[in-house]
PDB file of N, CA and C in Angstrom:
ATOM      1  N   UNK A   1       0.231   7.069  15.176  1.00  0.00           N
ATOM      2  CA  UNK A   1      -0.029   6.560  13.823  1.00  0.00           C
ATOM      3  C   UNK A   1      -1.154   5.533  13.870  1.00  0.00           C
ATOM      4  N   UNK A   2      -1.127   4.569  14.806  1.00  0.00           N
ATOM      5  CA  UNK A   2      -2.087   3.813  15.187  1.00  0.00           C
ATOM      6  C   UNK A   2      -3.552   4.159  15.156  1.00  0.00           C
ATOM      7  N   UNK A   3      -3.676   5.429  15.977  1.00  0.00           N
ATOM      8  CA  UNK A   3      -4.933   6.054  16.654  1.00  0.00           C
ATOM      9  C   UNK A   3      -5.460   6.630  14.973  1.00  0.00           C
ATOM     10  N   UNK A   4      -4.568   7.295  13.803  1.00  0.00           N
ATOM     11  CA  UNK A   4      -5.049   7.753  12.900  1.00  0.00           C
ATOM     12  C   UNK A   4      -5.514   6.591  12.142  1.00  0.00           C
ATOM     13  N   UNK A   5      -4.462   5.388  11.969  1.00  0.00           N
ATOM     14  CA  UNK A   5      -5.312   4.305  11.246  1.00  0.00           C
ATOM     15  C   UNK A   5      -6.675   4.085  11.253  1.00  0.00           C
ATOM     16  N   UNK A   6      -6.963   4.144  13.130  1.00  0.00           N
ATOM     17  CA  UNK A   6      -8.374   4.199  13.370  1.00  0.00           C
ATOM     18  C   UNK A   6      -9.565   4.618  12.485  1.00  0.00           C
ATOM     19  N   UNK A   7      -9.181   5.854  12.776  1.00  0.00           N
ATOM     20  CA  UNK A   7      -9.811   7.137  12.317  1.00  0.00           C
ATOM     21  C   UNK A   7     -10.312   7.229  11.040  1.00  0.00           C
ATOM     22  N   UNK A   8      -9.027   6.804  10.299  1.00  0.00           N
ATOM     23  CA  UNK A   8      -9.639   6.264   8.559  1.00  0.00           C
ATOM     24  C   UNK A   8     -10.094   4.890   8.349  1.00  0.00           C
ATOM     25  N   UNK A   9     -10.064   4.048   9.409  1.00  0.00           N
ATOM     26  CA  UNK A   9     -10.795   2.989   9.349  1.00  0.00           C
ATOM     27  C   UNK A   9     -12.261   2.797   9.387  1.00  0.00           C
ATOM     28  N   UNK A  10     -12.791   3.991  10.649  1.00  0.00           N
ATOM     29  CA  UNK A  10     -13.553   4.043  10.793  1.00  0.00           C
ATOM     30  C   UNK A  10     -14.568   5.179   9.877  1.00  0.00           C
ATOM     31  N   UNK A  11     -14.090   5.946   9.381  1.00  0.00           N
ATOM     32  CA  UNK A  11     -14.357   7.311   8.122  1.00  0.00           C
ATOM     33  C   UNK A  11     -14.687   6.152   6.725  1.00  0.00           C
ATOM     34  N   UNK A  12     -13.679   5.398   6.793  1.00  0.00           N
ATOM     35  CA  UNK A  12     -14.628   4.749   5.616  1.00  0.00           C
ATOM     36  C   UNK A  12     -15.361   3.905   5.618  1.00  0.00           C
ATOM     37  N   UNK A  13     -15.347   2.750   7.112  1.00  0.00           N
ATOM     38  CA  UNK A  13     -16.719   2.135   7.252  1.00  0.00           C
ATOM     39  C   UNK A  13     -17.905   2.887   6.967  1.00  0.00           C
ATOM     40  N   UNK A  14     -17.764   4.464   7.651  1.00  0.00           N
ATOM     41  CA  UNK A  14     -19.211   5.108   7.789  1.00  0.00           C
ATOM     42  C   UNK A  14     -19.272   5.434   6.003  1.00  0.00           C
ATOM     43  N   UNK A  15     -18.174   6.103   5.305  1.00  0.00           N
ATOM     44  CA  UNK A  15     -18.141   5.891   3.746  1.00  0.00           C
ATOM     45  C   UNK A  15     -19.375   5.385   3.362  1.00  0.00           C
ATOM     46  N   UNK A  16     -18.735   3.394   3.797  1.00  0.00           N
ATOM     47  CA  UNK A  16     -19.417   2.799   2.625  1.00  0.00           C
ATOM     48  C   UNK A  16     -21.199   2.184   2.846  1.00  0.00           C
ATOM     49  N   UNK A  17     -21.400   2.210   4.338  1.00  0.00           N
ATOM     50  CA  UNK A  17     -22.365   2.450   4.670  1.00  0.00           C
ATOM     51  C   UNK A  17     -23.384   2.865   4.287  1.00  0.00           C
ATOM     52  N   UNK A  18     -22.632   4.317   4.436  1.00  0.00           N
ATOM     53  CA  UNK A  18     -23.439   5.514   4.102  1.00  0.00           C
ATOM     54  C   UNK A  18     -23.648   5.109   2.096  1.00  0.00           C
ATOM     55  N   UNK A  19     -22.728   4.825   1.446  1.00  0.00           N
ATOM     56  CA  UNK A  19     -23.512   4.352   0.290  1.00  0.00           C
ATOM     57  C   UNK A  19     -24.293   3.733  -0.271  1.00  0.00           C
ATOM     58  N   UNK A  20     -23.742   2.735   0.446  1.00  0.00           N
ATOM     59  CA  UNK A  20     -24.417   0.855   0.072  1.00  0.00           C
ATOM     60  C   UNK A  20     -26.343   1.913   0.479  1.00  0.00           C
ATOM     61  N   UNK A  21     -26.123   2.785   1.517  1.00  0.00           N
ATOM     62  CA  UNK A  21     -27.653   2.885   2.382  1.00  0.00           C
ATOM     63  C   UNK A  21     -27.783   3.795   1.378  1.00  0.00           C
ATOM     64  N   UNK A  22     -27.131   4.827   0.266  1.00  0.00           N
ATOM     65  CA  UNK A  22     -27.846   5.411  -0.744  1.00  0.00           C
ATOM     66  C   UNK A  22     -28.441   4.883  -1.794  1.00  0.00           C
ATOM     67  N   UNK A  23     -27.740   3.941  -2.345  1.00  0.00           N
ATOM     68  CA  UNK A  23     -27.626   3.260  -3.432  1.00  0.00           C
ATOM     69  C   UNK A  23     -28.909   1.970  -3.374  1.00  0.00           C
ATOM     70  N   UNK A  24     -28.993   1.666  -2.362  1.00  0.00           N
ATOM     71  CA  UNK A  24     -30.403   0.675  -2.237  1.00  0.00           C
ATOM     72  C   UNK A  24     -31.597   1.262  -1.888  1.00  0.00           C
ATOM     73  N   UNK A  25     -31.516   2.522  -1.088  1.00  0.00           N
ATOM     74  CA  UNK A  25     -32.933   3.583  -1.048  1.00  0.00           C
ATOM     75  C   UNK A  25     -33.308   3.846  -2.594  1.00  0.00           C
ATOM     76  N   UNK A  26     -32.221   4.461  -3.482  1.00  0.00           N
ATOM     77  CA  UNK A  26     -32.295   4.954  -4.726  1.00  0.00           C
ATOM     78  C   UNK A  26     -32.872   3.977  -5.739  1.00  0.00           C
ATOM     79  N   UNK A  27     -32.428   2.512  -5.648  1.00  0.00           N
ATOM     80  CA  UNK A  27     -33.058   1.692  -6.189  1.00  0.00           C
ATOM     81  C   UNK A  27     -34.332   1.311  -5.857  1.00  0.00           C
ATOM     82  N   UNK A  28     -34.934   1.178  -4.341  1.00  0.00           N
ATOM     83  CA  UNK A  28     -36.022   0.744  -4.343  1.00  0.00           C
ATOM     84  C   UNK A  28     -36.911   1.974  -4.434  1.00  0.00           C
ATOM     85  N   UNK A  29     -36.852   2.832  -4.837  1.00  0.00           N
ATOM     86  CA  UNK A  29     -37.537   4.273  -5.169  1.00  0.00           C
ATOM     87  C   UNK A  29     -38.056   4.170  -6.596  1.00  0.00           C
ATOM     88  N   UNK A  30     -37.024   4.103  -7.197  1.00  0.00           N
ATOM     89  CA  UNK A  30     -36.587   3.837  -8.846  1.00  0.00           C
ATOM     90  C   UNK A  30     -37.569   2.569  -9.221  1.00  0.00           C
ATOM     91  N   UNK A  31     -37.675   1.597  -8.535  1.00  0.00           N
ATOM     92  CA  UNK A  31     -38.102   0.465  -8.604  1.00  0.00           C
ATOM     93  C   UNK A  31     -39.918   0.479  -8.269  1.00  0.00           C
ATOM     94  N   UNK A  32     -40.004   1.005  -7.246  1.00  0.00           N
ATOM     95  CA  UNK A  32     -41.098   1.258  -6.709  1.00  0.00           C
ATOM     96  C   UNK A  32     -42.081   2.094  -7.472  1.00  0.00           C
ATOM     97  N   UNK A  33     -41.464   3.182  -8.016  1.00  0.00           N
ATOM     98  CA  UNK A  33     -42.238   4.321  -8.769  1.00  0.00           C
ATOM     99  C   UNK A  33     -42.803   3.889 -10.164  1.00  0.00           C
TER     100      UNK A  33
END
């Protein structure tokens, strides 16, 4: 149970990452153009 906690611990670090890193490309695009 432990090892799965991990697993979704780490699935949504990369998640929000992975957004925060969409969401500020998208703006400085938006911004830029």
């Amino acid at each position: 149970v432990f090892q799965e906690h991990l697993q979704n611990a780490a699935r949504f670090l990369v998640n929000q990452a992975r957004y925060t890193f969409n969401s500020s490309a998208s703006s400085q695009s938006s911004n830029g153009g």
